[in-house]
Protein backbone atom coordinates (compact mmCIF):
# COMPACT_ATOMS: atom_id res chain seq x y z
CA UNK A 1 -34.10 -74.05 -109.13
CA UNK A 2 -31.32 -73.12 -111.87
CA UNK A 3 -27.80 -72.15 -111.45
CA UNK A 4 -25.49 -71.17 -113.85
CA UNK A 5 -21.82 -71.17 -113.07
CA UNK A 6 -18.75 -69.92 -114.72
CA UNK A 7 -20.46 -71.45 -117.96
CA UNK A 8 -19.07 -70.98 -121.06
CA UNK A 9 -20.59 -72.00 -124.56
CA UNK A 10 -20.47 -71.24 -128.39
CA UNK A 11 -20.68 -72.39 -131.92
CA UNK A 12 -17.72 -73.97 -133.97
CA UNK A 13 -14.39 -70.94 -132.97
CA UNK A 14 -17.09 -68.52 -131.53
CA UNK A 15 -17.46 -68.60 -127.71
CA UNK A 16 -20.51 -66.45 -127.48
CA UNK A 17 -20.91 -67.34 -123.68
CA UNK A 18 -17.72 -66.57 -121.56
CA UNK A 19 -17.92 -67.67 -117.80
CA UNK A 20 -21.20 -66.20 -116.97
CA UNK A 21 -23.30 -66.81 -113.46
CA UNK A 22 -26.83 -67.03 -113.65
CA UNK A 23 -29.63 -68.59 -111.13
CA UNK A 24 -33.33 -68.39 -110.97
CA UNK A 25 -35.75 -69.12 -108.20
CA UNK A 26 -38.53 -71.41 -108.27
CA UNK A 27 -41.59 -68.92 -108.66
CA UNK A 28 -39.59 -66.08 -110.21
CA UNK A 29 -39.42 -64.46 -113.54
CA UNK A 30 -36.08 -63.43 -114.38
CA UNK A 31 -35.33 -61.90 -117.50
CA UNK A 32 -31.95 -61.59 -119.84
CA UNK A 33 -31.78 -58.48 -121.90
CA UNK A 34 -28.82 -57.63 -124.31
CA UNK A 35 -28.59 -56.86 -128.02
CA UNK A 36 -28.64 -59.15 -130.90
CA UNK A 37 -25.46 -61.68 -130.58
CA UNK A 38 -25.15 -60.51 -126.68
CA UNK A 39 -25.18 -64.42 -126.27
CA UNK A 40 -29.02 -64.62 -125.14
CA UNK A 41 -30.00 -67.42 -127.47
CA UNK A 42 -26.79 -69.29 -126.44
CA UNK A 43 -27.65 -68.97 -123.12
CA UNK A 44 -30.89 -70.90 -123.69
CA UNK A 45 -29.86 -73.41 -125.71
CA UNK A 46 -27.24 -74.52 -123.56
CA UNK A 47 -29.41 -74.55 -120.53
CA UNK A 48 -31.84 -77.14 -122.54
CA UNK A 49 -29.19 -79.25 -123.93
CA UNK A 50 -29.19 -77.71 -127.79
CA UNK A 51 -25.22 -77.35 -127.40
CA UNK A 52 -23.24 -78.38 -124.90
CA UNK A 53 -21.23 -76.46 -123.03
CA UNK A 54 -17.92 -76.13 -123.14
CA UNK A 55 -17.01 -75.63 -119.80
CA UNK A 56 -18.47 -74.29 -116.29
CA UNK A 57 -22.09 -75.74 -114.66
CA UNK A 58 -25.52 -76.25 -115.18
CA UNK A 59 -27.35 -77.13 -112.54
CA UNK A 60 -31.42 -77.82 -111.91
CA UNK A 61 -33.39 -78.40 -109.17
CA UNK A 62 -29.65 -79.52 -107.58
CA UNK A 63 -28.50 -81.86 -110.05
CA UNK A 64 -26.23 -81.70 -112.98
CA UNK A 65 -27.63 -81.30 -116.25
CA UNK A 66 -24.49 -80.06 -118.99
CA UNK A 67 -23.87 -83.21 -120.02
CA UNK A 68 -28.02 -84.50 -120.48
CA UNK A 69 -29.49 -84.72 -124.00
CA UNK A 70 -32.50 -82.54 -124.70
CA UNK A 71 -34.66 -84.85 -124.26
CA UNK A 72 -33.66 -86.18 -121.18
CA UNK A 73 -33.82 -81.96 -120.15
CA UNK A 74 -37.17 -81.76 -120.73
CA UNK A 75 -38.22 -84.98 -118.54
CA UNK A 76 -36.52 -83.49 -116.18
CA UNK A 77 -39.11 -80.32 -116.24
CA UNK A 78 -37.35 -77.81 -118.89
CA UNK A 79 -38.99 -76.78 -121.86
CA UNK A 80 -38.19 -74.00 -124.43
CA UNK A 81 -40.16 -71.79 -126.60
CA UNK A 82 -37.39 -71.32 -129.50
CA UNK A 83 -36.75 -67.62 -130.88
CA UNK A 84 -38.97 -68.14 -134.33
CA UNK A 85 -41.28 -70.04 -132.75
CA UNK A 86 -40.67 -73.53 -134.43
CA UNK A 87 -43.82 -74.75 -134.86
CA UNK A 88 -44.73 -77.80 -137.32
CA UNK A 89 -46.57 -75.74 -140.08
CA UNK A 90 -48.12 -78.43 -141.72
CA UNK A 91 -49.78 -80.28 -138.61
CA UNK A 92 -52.97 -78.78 -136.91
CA UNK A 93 -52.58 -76.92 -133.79
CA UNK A 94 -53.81 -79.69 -131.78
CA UNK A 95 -51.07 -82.14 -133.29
CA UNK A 96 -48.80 -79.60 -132.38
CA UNK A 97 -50.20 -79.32 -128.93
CA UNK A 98 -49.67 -82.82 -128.73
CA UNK A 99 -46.29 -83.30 -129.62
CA UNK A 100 -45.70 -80.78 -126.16
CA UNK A 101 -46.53 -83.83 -124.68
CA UNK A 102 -44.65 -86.54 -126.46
CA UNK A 103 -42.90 -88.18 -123.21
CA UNK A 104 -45.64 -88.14 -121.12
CA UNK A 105 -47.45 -91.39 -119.55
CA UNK A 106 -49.87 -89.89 -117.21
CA UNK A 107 -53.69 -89.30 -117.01
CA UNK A 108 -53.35 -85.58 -116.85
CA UNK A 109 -52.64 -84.78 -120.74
CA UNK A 110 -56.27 -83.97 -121.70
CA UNK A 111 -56.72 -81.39 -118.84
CA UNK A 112 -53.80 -79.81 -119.14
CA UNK A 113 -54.80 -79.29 -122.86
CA UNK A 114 -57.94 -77.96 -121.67
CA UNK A 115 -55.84 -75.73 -119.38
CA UNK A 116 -53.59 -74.67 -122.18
CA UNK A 117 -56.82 -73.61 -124.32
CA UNK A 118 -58.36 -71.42 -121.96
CA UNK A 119 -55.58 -69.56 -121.24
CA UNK A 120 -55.13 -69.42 -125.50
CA UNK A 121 -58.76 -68.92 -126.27
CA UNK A 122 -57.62 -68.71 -130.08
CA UNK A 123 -55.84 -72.13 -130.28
CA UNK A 124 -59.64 -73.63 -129.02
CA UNK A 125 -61.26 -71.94 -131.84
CA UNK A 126 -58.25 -73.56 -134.46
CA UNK A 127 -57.84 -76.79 -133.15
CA UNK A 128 -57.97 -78.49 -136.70
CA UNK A 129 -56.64 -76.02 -138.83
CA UNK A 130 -52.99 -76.40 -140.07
CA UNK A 131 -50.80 -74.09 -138.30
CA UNK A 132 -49.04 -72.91 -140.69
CA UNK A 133 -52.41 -71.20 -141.38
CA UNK A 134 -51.96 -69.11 -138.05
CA UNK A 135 -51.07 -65.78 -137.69
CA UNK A 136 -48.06 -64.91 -136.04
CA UNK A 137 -49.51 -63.81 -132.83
CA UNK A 138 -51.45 -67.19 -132.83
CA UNK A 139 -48.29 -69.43 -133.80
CA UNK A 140 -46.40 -67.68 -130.76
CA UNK A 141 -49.08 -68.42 -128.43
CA UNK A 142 -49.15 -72.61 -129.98
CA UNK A 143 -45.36 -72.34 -129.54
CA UNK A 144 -46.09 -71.14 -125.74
CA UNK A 145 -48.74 -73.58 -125.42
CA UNK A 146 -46.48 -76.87 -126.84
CA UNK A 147 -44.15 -76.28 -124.44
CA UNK A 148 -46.68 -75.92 -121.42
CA UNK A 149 -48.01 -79.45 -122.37
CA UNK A 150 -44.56 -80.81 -121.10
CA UNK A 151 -46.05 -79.55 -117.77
CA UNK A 152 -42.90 -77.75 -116.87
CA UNK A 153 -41.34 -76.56 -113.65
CA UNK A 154 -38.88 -74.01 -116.17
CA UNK A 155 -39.91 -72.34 -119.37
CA UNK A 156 -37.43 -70.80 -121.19
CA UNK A 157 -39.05 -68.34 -123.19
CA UNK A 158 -36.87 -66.73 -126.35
CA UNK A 159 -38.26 -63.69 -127.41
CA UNK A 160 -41.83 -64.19 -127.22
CA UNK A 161 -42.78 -61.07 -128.22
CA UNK A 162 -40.60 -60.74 -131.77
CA UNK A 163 -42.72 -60.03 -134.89
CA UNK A 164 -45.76 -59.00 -133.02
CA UNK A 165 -47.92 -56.08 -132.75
CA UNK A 166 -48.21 -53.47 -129.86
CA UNK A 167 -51.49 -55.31 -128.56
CA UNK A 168 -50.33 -58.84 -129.13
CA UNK A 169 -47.26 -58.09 -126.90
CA UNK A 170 -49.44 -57.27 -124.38
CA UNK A 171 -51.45 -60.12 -124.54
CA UNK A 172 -48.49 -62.23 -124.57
CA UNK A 173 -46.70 -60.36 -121.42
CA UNK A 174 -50.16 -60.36 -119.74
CA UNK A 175 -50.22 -64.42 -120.20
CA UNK A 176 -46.12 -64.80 -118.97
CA UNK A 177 -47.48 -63.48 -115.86
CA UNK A 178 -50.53 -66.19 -115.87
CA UNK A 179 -48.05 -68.70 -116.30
CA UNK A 180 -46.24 -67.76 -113.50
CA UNK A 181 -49.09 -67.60 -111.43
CA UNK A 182 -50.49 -71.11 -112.29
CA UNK A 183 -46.98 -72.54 -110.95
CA UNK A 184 -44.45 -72.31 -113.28
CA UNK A 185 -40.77 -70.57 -113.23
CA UNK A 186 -39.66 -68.72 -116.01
CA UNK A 187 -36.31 -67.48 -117.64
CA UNK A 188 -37.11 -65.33 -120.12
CA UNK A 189 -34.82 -63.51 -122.95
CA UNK A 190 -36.30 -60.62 -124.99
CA UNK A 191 -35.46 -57.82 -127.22
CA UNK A 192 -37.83 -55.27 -125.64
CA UNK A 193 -36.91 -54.40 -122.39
CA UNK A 194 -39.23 -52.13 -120.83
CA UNK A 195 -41.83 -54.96 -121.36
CA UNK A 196 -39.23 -57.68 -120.17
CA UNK A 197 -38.13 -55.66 -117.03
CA UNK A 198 -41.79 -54.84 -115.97
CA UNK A 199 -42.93 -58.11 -115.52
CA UNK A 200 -39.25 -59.40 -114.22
CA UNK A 201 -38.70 -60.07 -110.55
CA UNK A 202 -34.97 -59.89 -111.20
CA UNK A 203 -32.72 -59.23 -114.36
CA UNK A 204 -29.65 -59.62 -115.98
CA UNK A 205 -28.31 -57.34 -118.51
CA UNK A 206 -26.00 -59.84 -121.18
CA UNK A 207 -22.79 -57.53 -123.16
CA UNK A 208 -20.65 -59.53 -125.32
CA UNK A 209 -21.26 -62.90 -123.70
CA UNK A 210 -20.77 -61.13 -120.52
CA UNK A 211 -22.89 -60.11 -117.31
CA UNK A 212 -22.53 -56.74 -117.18
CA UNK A 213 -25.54 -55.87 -114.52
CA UNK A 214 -27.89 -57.43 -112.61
CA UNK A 215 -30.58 -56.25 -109.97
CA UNK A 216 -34.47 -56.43 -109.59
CA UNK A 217 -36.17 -55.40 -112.69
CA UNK A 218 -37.50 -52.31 -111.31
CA UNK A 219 -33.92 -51.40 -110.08
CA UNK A 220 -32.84 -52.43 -113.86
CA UNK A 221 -35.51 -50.68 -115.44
CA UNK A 222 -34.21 -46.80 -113.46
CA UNK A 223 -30.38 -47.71 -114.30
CA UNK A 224 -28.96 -44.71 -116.05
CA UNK A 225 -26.80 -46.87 -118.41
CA UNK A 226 -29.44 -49.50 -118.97
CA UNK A 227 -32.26 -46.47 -119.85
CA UNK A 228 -29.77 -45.18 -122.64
CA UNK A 229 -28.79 -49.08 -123.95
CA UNK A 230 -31.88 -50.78 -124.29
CA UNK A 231 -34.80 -48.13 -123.63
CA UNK A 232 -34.35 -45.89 -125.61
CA UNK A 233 -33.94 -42.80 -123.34
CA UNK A 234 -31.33 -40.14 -124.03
């Protein structure tokens, strides 16, 4: 569904992505793990059109997308949850919802709002009240939800799971995995590993703008080096 090719990207004289080779699946959930500036972020924002790349390919679903605006991305079937969320504080979470939806024409809007509300039981009950109100488990899970009104075929998720409490990640992992199972493909980049790896089919481990491993998660989650780097084992 995505493939990633020799693509390099940055900001201003930083190159923060150098040459790297990515692809995802359709039905898969492939994870990126690195530390903070590994190029994870970049990675993203490149793939939906945020910056453009400065060289190599992006490809979806077979066709060319590095030179599309954003918006043209997400018509295509890409959407992103951004790192921080980026929700509109000052509309209500079903404006918000709404605006997931912005270039859609079709008949199918006000189920797949229904959809997006029972699998976020908490945006139902909130539906009027400004979210900038929300907590920040609750503004994660409208930022998840915005994007699944696009209806997408890819969500790129940037660490979802930031900010939150123990039992929130959960509850957000848990519903990455519903997601996947009502039909959607996901890339996802996160901070916390263990819970990234556990859910991923396959991973890539992201040093320096640079692929240094990739594998299954589960083959991911036993390497030695990877164990030390980013779970915290000795």
């Amino acid at each position: 569904m995505l493939k990633l090719r020799a693509l390099v990207a940055g900001y201003g004289g930083i190159t923060a992505i150098k040459g790297i080779d990515l692809h995802v699946e359709e039905g898969e959930i492939v994870t990126l793990i690195g530390s903070n500036g590994a190029g994870k972020s970049t990675t993203l924002r490149a793939i939906s059109g945020i910056i453009r790349a400065r060289s190599g390919a992006i490809e979806f679903a077979g066709k060319s997308i590095d030179r599309l605006q954003p918006h043209q991305i997400v018509r295509l079937g890409i959407s992103q949850v951004p790192e921080g969320r980026g929700i509109f504080a000052r509309l209500s979470v079903s404006e918000n919802l709404s605006l997931g939806a912005f270039q859609r024409k079709d008949k199918e809007i006000g189920s797949d709002l229904a959809r997006v509300t029972e699998l976020f039981p908490r945006l139902k009950e909130r539906l009027s009240q400004p979210a900038g109100t929300l907590s920040g488990g609750e503004q994660q899970m409208l930022a998840m939800g915005r994007a699944l009104m696009a209806r997408p075929k890819l969500l790129l998720l940037d660490e979802p799971s930031m900010g939150l409490s123990p039992i929130l990640v959960e509850t957000i992992f848990s519903t990455v995995r519903t997601i996947r199972e009502q039909g959607a493909t996901i890339l996802l980049v996160e901070q916390n590993a263990s819970m990234a790896l556990e859910v991923a089919d396959r991973a890539y481990v992201l040093e320096s703008g640079v692929i240094s491993l990739e594998g299954t998660g589960a083959e991911l989650a036993t390497d030695d080096s990877v164990r030390k780097a980013y779970l915290g084992e000795s």
